[in-house]
C-alpha atoms as a PDB file:
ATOM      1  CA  UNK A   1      72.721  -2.398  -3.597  1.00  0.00           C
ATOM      2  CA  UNK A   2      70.026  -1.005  -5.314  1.00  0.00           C
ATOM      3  CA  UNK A   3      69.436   2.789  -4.304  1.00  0.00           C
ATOM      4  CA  UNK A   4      66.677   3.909  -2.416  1.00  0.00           C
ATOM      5  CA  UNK A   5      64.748   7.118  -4.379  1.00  0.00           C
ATOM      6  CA  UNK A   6      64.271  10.035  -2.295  1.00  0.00           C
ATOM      7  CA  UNK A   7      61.356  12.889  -3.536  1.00  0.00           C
ATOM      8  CA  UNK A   8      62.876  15.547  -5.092  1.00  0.00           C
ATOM      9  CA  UNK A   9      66.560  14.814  -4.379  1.00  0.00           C
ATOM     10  CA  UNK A  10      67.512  12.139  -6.746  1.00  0.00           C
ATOM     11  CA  UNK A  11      68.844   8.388  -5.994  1.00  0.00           C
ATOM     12  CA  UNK A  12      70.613   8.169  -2.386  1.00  0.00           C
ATOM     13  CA  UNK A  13      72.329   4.569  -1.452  1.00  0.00           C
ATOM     14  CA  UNK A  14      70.602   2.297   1.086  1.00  0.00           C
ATOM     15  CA  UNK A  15      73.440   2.837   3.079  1.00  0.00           C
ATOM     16  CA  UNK A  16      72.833   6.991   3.556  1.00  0.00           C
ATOM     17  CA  UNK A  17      69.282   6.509   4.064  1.00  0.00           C
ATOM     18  CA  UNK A  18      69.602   4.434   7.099  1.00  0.00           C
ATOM     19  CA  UNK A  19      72.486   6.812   7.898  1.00  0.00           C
ATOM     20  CA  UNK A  20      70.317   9.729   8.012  1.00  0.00           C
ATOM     21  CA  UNK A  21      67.912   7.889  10.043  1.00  0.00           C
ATOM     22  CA  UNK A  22      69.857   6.687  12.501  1.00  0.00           C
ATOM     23  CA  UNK A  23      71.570  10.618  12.425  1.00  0.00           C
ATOM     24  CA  UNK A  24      67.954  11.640  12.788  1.00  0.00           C
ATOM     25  CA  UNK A  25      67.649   9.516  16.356  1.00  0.00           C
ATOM     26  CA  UNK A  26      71.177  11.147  17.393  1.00  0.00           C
ATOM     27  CA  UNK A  27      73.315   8.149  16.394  1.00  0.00           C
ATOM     28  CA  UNK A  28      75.876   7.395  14.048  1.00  0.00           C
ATOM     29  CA  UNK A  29      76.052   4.514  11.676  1.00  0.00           C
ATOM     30  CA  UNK A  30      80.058   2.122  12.129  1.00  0.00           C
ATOM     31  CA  UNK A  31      80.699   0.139   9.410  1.00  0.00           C
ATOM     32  CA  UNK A  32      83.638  -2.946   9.539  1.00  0.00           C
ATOM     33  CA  UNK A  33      85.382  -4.741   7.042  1.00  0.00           C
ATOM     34  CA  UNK A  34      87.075  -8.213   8.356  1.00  0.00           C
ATOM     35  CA  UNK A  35      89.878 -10.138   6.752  1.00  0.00           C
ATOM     36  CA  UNK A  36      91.043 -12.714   8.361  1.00  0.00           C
ATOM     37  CA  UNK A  37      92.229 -11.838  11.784  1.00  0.00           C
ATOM     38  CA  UNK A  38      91.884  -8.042  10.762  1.00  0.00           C
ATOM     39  CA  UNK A  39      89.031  -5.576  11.369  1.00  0.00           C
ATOM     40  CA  UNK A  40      89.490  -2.042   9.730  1.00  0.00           C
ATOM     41  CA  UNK A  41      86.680   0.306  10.937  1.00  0.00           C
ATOM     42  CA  UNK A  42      85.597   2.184   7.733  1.00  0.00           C
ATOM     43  CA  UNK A  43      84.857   6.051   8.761  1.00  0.00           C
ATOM     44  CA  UNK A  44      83.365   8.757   5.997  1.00  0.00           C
ATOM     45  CA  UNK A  45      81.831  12.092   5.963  1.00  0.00           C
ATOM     46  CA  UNK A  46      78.935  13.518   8.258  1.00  0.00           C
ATOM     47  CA  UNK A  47      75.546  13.611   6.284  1.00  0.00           C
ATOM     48  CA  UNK A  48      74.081  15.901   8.681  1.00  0.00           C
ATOM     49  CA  UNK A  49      70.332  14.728   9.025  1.00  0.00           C
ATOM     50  CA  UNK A  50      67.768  16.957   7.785  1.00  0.00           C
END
């Protein structure tokens, strides 16, 4: 993924920016990984919209 530059605070992942977006409209983002049969539900920290 290519990162997405933010004014005045550097490169931020495509990934965060839509997190903080979605944040911003008082969701969360879920990501999945499947293999297989099995779905594992990756979780990480809060980025606390500003």
């Amino acid at each position: 993924m290519r990162p997405v530059r933010a004014r005045g605070r550097g490169d931020v992942s495509t990934v965060e920016a839509i997190a903080r977006y979605v944040a911003a409209l008082g969701g969360q983002i879920q990501i999945s990984a499947v293999f297989g049969d099995d779905l594992y539900i990756l979780r990480g920290t809060d980025t606390h919209a500003a």
